[in-house]
PDB file of N, CA and C in Angstrom:
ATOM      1  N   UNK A   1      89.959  91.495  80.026  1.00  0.00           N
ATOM      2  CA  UNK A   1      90.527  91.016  78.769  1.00  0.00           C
ATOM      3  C   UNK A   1      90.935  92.189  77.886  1.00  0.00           C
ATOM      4  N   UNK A   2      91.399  93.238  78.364  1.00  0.00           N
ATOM      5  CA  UNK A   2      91.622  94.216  77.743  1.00  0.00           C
ATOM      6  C   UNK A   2      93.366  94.829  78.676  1.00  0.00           C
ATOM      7  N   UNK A   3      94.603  94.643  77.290  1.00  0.00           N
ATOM      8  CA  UNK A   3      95.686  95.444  77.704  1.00  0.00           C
ATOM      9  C   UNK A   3      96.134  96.703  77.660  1.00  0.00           C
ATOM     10  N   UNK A   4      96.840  97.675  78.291  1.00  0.00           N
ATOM     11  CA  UNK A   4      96.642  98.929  78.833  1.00  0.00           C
ATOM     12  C   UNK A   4      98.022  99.431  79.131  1.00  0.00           C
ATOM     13  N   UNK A   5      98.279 100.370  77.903  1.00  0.00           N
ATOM     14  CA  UNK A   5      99.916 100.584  78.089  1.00  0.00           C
ATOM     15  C   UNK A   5     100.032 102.461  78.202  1.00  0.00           C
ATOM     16  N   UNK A   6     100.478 102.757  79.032  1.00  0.00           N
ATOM     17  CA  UNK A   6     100.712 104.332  79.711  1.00  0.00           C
ATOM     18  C   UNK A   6     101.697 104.764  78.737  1.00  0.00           C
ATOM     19  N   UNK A   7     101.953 105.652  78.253  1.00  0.00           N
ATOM     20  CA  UNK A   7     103.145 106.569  77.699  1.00  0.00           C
ATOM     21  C   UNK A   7     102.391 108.312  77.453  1.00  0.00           C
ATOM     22  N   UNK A   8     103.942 109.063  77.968  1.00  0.00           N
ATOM     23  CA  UNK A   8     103.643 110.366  78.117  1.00  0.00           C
ATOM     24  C   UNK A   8     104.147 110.876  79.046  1.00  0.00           C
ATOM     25  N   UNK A   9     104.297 110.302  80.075  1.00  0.00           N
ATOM     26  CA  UNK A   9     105.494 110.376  81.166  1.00  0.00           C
ATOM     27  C   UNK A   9     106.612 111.422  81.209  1.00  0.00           C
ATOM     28  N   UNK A  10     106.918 112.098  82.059  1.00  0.00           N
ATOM     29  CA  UNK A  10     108.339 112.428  82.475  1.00  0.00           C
ATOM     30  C   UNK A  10     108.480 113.660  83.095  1.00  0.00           C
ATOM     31  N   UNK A  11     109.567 114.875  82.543  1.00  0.00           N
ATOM     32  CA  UNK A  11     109.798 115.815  84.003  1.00  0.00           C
ATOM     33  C   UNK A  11     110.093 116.597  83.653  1.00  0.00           C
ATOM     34  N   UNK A  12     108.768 117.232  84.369  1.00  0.00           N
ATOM     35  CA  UNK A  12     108.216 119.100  83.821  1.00  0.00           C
ATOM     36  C   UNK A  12     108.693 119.511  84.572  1.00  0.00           C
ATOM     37  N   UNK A  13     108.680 121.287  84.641  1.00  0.00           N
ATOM     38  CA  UNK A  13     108.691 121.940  85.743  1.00  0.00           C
ATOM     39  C   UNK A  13     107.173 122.554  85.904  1.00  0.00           C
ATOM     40  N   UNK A  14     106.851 123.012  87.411  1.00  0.00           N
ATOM     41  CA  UNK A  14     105.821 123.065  87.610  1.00  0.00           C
ATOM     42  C   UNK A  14     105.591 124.542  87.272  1.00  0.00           C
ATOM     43  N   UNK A  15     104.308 123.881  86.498  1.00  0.00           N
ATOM     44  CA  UNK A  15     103.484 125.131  85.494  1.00  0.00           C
ATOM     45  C   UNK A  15     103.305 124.590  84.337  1.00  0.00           C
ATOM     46  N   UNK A  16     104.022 123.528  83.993  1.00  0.00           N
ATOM     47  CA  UNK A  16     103.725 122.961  82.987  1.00  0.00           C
ATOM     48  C   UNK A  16     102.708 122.080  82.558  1.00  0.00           C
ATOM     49  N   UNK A  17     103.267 121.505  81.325  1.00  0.00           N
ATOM     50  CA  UNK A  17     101.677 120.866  81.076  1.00  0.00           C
ATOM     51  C   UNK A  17     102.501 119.150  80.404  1.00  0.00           C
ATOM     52  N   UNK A  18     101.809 117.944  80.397  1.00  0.00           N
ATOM     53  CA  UNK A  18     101.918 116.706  79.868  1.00  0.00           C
ATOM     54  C   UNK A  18     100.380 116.101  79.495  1.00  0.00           C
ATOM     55  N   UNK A  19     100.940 115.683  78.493  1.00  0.00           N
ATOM     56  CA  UNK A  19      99.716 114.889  77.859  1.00  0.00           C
ATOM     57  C   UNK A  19     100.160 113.185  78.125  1.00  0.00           C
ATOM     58  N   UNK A  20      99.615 112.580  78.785  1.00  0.00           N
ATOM     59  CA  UNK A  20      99.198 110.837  78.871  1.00  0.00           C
ATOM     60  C   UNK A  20      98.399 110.400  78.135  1.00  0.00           C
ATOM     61  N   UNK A  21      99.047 109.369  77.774  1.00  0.00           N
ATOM     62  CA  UNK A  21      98.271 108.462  76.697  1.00  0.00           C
ATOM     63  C   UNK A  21      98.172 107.167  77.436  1.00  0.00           C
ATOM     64  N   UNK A  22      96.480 106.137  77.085  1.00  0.00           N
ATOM     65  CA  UNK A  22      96.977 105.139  77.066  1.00  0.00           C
ATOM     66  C   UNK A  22      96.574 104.221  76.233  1.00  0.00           C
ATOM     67  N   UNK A  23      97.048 103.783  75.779  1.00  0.00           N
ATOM     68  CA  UNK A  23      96.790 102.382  74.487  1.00  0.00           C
ATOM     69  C   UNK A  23      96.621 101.221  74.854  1.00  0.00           C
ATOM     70  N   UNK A  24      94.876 100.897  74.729  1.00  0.00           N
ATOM     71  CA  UNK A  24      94.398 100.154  74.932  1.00  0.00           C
ATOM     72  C   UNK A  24      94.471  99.032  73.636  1.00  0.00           C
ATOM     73  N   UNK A  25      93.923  97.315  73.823  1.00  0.00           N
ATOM     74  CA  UNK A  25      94.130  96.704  73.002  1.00  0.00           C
ATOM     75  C   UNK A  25      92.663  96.649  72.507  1.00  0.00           C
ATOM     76  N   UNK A  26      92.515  95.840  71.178  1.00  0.00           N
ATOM     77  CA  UNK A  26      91.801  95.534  70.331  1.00  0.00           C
ATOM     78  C   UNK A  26      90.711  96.830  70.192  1.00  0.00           C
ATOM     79  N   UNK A  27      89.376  95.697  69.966  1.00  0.00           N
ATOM     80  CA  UNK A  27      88.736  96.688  70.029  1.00  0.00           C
ATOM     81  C   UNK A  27      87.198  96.980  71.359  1.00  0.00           C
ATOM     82  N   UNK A  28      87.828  96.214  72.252  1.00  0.00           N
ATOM     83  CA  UNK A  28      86.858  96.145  73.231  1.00  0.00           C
ATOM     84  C   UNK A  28      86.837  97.494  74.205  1.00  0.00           C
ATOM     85  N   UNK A  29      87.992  98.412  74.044  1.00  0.00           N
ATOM     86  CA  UNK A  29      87.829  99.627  74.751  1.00  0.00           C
ATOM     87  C   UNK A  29      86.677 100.282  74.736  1.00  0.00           C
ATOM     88  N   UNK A  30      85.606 100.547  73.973  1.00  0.00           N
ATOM     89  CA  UNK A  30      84.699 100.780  73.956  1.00  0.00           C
ATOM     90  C   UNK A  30      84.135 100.572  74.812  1.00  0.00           C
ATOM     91  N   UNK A  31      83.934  99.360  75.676  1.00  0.00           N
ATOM     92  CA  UNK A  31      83.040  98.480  76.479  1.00  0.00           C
ATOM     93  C   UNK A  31      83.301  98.938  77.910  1.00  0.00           C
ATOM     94  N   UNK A  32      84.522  99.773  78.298  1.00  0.00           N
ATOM     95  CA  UNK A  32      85.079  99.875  79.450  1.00  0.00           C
ATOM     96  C   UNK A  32      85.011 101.547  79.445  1.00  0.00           C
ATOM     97  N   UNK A  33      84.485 101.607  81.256  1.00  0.00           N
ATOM     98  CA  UNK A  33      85.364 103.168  81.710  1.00  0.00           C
ATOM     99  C   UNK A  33      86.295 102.869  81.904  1.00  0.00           C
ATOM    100  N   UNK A  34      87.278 103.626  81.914  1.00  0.00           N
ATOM    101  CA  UNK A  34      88.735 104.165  82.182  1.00  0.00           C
ATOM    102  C   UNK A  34      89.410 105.339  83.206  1.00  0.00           C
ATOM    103  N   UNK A  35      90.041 104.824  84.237  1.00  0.00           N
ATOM    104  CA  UNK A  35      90.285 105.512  85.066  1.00  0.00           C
ATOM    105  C   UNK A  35      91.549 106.217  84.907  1.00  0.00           C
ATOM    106  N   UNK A  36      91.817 106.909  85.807  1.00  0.00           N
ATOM    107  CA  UNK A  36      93.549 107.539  86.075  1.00  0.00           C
ATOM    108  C   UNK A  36      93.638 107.554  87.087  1.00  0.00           C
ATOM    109  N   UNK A  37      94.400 107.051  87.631  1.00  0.00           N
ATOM    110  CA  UNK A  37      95.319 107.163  88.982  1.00  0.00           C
ATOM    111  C   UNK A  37      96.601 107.569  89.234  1.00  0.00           C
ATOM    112  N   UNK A  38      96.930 107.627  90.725  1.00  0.00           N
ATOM    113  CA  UNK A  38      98.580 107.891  90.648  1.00  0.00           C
ATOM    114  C   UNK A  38      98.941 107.346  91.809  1.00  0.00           C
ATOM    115  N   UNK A  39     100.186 107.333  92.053  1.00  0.00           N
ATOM    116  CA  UNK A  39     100.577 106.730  93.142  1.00  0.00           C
ATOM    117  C   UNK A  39     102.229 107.109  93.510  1.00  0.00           C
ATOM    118  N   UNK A  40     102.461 107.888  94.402  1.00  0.00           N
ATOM    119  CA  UNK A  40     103.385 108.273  95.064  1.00  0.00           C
ATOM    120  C   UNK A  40     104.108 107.417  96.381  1.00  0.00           C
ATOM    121  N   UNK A  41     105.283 107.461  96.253  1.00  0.00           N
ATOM    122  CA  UNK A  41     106.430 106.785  97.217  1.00  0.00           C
ATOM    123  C   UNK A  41     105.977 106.570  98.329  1.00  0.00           C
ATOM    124  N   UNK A  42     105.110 105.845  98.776  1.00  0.00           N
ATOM    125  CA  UNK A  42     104.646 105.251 100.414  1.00  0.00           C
ATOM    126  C   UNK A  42     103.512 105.760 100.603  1.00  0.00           C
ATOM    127  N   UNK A  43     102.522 105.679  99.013  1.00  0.00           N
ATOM    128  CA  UNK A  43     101.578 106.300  99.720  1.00  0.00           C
ATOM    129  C   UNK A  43     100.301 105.232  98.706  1.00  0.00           C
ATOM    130  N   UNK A  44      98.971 105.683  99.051  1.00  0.00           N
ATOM    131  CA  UNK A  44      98.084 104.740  98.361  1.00  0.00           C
ATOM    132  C   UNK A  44      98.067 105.674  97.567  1.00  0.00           C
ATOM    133  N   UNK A  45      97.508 104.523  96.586  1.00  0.00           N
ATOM    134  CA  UNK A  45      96.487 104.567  95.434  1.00  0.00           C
ATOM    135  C   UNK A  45      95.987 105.527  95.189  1.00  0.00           C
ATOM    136  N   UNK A  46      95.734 106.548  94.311  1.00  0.00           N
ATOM    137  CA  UNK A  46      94.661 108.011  94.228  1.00  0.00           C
ATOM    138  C   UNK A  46      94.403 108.078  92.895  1.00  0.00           C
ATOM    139  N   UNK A  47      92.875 108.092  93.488  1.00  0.00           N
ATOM    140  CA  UNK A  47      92.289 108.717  91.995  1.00  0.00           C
ATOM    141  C   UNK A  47      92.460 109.758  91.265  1.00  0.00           C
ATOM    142  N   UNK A  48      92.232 109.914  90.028  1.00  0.00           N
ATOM    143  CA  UNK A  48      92.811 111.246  89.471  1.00  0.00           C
ATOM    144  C   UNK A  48      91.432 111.762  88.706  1.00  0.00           C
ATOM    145  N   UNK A  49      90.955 110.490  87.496  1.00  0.00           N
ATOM    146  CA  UNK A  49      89.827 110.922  87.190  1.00  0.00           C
ATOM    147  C   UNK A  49      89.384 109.739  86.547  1.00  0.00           C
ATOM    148  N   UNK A  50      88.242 109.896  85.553  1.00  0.00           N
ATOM    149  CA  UNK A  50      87.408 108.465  85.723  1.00  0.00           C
ATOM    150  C   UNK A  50      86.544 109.132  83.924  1.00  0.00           C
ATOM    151  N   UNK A  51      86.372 108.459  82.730  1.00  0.00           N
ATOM    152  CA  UNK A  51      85.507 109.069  82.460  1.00  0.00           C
ATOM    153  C   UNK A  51      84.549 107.310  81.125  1.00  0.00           C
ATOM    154  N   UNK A  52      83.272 107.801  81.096  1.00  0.00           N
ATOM    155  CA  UNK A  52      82.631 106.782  80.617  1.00  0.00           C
ATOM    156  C   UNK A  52      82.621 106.072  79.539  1.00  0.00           C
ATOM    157  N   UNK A  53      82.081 105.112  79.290  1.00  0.00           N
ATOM    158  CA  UNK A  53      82.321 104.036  78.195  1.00  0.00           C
ATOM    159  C   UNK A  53      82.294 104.850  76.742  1.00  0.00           C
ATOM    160  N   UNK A  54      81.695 105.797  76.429  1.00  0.00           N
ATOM    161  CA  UNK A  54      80.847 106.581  75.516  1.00  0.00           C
ATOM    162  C   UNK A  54      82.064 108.256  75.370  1.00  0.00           C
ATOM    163  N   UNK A  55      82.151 108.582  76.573  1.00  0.00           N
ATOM    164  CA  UNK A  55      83.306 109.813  77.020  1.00  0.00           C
ATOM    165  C   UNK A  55      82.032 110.971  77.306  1.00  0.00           C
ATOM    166  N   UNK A  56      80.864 110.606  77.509  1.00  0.00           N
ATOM    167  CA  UNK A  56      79.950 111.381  77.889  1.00  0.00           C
ATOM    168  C   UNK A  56      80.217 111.969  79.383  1.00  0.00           C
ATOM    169  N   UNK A  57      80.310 111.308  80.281  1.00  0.00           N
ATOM    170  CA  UNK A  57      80.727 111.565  81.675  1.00  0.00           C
ATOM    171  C   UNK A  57      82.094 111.670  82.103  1.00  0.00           C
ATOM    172  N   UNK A  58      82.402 112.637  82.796  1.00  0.00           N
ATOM    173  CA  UNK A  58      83.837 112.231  83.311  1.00  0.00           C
ATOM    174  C   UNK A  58      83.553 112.577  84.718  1.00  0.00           C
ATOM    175  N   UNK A  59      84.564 112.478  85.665  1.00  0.00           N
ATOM    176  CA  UNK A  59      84.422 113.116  86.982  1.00  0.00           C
ATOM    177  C   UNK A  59      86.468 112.930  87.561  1.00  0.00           C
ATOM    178  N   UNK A  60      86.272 113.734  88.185  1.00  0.00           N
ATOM    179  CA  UNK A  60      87.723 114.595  88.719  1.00  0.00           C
ATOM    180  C   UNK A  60      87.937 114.834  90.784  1.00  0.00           C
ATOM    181  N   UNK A  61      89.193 113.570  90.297  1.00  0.00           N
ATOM    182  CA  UNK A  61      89.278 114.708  91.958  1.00  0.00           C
ATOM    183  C   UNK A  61      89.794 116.024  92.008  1.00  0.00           C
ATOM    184  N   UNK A  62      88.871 116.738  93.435  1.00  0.00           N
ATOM    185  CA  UNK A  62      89.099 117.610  93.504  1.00  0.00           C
ATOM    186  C   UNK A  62      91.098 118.606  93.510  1.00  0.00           C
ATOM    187  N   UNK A  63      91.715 117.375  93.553  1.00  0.00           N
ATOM    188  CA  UNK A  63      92.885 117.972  93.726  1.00  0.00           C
ATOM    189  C   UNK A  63      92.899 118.217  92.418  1.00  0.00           C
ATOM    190  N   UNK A  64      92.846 117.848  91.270  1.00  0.00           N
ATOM    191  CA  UNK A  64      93.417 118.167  89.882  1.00  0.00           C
ATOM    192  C   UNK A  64      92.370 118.575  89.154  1.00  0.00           C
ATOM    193  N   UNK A  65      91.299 119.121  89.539  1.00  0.00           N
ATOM    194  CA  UNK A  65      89.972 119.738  89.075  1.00  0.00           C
ATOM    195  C   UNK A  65      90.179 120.964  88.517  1.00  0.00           C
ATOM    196  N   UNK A  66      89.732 121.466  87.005  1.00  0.00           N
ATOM    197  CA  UNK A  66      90.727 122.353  86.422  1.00  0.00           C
ATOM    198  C   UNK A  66      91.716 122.316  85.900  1.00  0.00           C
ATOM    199  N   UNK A  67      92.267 121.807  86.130  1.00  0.00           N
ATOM    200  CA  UNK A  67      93.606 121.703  85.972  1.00  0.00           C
ATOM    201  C   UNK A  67      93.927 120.486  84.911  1.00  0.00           C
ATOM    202  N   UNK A  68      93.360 119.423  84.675  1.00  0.00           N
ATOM    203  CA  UNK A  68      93.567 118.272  84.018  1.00  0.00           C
ATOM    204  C   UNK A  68      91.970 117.624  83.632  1.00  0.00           C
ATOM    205  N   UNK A  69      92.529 116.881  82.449  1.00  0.00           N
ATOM    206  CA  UNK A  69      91.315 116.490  81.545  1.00  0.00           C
ATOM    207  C   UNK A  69      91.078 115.304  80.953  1.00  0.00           C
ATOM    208  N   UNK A  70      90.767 114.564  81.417  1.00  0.00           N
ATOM    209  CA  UNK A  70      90.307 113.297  80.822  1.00  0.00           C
ATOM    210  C   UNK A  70      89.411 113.333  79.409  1.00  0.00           C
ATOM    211  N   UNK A  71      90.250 112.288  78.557  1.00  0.00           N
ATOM    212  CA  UNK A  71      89.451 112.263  77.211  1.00  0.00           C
ATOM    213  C   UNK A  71      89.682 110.892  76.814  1.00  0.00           C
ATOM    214  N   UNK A  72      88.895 110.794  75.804  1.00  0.00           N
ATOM    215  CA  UNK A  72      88.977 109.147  75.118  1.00  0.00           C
ATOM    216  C   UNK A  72      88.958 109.078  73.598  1.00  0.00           C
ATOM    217  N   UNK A  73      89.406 108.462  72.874  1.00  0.00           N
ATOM    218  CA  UNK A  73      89.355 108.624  71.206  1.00  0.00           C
ATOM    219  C   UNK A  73      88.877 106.621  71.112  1.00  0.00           C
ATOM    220  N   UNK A  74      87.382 106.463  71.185  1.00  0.00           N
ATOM    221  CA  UNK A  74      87.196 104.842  70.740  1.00  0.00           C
ATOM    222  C   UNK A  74      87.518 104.191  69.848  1.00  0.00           C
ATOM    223  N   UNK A  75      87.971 105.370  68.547  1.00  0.00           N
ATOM    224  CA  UNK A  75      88.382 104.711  67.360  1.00  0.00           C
ATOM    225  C   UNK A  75      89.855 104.372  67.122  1.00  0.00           C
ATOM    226  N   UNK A  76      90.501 104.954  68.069  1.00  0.00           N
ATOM    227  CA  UNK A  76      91.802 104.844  68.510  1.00  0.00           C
ATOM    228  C   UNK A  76      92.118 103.816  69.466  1.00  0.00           C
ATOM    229  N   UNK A  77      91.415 103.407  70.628  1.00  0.00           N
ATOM    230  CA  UNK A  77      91.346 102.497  71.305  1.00  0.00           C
ATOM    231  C   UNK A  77      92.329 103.366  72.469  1.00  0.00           C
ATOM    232  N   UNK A  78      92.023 104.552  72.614  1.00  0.00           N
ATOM    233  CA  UNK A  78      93.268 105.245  73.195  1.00  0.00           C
ATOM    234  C   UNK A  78      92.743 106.242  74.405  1.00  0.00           C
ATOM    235  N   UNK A  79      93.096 106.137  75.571  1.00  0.00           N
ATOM    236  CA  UNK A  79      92.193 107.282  76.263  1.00  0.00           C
ATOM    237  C   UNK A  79      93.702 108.466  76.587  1.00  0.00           C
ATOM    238  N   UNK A  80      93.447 109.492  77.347  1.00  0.00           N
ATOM    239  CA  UNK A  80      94.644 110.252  77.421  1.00  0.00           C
ATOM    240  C   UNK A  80      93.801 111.493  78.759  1.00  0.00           C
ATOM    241  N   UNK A  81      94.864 111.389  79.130  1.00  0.00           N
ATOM    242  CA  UNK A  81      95.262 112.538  80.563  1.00  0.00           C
ATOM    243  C   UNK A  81      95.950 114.176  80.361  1.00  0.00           C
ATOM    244  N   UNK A  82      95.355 115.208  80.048  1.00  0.00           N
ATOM    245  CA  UNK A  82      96.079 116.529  79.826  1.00  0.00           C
ATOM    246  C   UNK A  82      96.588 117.125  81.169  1.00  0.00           C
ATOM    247  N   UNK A  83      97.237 117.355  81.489  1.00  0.00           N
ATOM    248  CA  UNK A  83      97.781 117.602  82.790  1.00  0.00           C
ATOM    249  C   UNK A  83      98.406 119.232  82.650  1.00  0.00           C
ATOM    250  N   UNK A  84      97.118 120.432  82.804  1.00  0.00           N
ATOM    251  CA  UNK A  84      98.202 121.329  83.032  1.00  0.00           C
ATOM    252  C   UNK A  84      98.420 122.210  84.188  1.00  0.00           C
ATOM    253  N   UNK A  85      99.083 123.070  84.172  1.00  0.00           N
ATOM    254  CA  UNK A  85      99.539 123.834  85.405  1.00  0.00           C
ATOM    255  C   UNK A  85      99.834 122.541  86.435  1.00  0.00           C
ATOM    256  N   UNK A  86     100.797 121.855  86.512  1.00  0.00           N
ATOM    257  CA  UNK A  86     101.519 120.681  86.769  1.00  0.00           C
ATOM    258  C   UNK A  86     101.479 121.690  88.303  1.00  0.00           C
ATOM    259  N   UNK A  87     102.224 120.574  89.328  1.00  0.00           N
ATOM    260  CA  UNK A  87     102.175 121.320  90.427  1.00  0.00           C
ATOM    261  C   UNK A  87     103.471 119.954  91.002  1.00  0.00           C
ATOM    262  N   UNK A  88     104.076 120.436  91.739  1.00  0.00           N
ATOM    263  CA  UNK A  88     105.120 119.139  92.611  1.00  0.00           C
ATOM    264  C   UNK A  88     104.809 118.280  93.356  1.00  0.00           C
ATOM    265  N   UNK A  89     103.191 118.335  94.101  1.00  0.00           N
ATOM    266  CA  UNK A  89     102.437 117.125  94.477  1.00  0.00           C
ATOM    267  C   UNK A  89     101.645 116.328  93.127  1.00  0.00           C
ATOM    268  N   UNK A  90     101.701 116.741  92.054  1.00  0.00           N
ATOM    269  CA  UNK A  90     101.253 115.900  90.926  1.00  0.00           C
ATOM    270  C   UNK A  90     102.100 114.600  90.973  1.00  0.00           C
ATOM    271  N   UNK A  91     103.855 114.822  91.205  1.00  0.00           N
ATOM    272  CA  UNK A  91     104.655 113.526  91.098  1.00  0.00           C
ATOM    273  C   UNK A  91     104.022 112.420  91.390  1.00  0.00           C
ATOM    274  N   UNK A  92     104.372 111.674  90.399  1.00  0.00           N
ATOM    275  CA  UNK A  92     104.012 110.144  90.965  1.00  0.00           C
ATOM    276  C   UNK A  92     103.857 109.466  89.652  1.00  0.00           C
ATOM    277  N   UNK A  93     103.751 107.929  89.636  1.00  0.00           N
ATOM    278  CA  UNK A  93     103.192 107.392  88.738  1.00  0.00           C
ATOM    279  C   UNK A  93     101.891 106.860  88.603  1.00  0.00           C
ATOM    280  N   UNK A  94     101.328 107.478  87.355  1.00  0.00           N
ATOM    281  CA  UNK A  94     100.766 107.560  86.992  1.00  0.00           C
ATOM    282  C   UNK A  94     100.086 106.333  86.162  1.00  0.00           C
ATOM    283  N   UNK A  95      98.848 105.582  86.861  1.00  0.00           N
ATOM    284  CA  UNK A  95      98.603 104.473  86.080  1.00  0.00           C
ATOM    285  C   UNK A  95      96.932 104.480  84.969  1.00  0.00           C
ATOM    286  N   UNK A  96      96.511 104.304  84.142  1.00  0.00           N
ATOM    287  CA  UNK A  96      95.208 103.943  83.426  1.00  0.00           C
ATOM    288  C   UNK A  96      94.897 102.513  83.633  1.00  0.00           C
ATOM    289  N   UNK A  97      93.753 103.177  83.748  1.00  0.00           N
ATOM    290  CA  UNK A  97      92.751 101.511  84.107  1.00  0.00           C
ATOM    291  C   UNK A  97      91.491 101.474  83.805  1.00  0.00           C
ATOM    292  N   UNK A  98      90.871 100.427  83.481  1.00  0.00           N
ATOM    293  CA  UNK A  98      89.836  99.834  83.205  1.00  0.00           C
ATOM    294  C   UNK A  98      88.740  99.163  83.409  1.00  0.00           C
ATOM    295  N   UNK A  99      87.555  99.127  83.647  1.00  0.00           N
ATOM    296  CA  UNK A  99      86.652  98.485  84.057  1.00  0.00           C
ATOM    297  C   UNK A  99      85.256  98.954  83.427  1.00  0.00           C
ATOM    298  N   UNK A 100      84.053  97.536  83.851  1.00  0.00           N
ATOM    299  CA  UNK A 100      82.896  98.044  83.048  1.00  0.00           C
ATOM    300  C   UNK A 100      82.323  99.239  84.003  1.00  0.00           C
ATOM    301  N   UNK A 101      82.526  99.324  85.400  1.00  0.00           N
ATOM    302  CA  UNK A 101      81.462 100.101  85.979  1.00  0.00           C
ATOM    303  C   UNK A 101      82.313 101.731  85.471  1.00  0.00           C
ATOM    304  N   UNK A 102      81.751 102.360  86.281  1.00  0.00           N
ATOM    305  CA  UNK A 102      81.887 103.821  86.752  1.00  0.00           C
ATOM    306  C   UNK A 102      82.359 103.818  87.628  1.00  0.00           C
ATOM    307  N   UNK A 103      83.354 104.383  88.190  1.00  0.00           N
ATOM    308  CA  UNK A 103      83.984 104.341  89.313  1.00  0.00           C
ATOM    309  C   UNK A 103      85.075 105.013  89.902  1.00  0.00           C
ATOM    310  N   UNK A 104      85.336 105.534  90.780  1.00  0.00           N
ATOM    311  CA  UNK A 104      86.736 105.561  91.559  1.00  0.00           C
ATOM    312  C   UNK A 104      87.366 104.993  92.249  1.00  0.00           C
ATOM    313  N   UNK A 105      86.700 104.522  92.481  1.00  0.00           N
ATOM    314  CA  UNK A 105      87.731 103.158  93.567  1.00  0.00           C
ATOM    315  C   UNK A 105      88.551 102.222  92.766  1.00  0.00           C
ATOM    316  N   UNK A 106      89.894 102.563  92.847  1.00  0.00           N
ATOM    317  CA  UNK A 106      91.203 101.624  92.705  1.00  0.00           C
ATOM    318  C   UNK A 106      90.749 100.347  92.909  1.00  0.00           C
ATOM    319  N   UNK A 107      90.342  99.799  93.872  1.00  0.00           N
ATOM    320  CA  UNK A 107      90.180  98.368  93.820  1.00  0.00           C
ATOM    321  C   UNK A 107      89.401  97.301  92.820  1.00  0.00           C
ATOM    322  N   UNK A 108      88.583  98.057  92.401  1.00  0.00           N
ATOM    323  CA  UNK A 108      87.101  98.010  91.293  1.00  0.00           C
ATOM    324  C   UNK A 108      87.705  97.872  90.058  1.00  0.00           C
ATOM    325  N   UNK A 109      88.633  98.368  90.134  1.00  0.00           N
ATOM    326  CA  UNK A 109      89.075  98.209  88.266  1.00  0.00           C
ATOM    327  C   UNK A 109      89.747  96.857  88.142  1.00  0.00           C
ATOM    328  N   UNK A 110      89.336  96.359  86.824  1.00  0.00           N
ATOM    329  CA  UNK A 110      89.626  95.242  86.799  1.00  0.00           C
ATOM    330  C   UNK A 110      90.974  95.009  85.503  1.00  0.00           C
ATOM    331  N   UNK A 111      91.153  96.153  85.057  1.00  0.00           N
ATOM    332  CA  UNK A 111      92.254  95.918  84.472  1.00  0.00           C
ATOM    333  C   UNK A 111      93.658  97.122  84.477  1.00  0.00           C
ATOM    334  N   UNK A 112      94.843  97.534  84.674  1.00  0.00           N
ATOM    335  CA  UNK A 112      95.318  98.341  84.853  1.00  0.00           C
ATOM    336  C   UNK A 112      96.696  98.328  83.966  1.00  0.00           C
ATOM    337  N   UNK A 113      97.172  99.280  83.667  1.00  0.00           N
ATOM    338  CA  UNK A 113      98.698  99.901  82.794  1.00  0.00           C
ATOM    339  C   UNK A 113      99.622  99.512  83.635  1.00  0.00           C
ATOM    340  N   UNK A 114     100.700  99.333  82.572  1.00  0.00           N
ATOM    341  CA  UNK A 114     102.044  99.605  83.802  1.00  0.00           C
ATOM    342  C   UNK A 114     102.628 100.761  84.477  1.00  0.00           C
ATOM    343  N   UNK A 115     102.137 101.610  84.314  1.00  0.00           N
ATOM    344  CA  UNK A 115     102.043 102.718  84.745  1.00  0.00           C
ATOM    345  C   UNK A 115     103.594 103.831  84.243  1.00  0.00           C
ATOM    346  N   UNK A 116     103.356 105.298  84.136  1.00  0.00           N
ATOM    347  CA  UNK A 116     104.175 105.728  83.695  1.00  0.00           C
ATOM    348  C   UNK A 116     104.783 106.701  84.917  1.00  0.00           C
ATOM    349  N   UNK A 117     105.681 107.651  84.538  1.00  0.00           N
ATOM    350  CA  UNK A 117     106.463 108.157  86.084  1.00  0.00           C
ATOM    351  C   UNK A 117     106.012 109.315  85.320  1.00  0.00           C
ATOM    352  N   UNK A 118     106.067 110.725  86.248  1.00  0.00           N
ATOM    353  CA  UNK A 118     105.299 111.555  85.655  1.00  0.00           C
ATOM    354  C   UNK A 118     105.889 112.488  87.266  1.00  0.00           C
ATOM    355  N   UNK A 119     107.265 113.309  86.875  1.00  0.00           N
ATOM    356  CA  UNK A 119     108.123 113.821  87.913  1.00  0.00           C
ATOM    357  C   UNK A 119     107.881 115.303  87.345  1.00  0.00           C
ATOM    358  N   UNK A 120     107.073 116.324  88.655  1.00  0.00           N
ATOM    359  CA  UNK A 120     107.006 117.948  88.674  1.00  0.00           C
ATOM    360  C   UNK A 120     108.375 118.334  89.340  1.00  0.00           C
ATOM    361  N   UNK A 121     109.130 119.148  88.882  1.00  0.00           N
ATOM    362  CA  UNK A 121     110.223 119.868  89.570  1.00  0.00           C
ATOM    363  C   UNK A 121     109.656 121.529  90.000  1.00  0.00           C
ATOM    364  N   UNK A 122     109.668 121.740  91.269  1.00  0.00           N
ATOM    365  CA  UNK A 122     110.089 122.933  91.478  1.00  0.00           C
ATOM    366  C   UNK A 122     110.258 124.226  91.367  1.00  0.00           C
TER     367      UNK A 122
END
C-alpha cells in the first residue's frame, strides 16, 4: 500500500556520478525497507542495494560496492541512490522498491517504481 516513483535518470559518461530519487507516498515509508535494483536488455533482475526501515543498515552488491550509496530521508518519504564513478555496465533501468522485510531478493518486494533509465556512455 505504498506508491513509488523513480526520478534522476539519464546519460552520463562513465566516471560520472547520478543521484536517484525515489518518492514514496504518504506516510507509511517509514514502515518499509527499500531496495534498488536494475535491470538490463535480456537480462534479470539485479540487486543493487537494500537499506532498513530506520536507514541504520544498508547492504550492497558487490558490483557497485564503493562506488554507490543508498540513503533514506523518512521525513521526506524519499529514499535515493548516489551513483558514482558510473561505469557502462551500470546501464540499465533502474527500479526502487519496497517491502517490510530485509532483503535482496527481487521477488520479495512487495511494492516497486516504474523505474527510471539510467544510460553510462563510454
Amino acid at each position: 500500500q505504498v506508491q513509488l516513483v523513480e526520478s534522476g535518470g539519464g546519460l552520463v559518461q562513465a566516471g560520472g556520478s547520478l543521484r536517484l530519487s525515489c518518492a514514496a507516498s504518504g506516510r507509511t515509508f517509514s514502515t518499509y525497507s527499500m531496495g534498488w535494483f536494475r535491470q538490463a536488455p535480456g537480462k534479470e533482475r539485479e540487486f543493487v542495494a537494500v537499506i532498513s526501515r530506520s536507514g541504520s543498515s544498508t547492504y550492497y552488491a558487490d558490483s557497485v560496492k564503493g562506488r554507490f550509496t543508498i540513503s533514506r530521508d523518512n521525513a521526506k518519504n524519499t529514499g535515493y541512490l548516489q551513483m558514482n564513478s558510473l561505469k557502462p555496465e551500470d546501464t540499465a533501468v533502474y527500479y526502487c522498491a519496497a517491502d517490510t522485510s530485509f532483503t535482496v531478493v527481487a521477488r520479495t518486494y512487495a511494492y516497486w517504481g516504474q523505474g527510471t533509465q539510467v544510460t553510462v556512455s563510454a
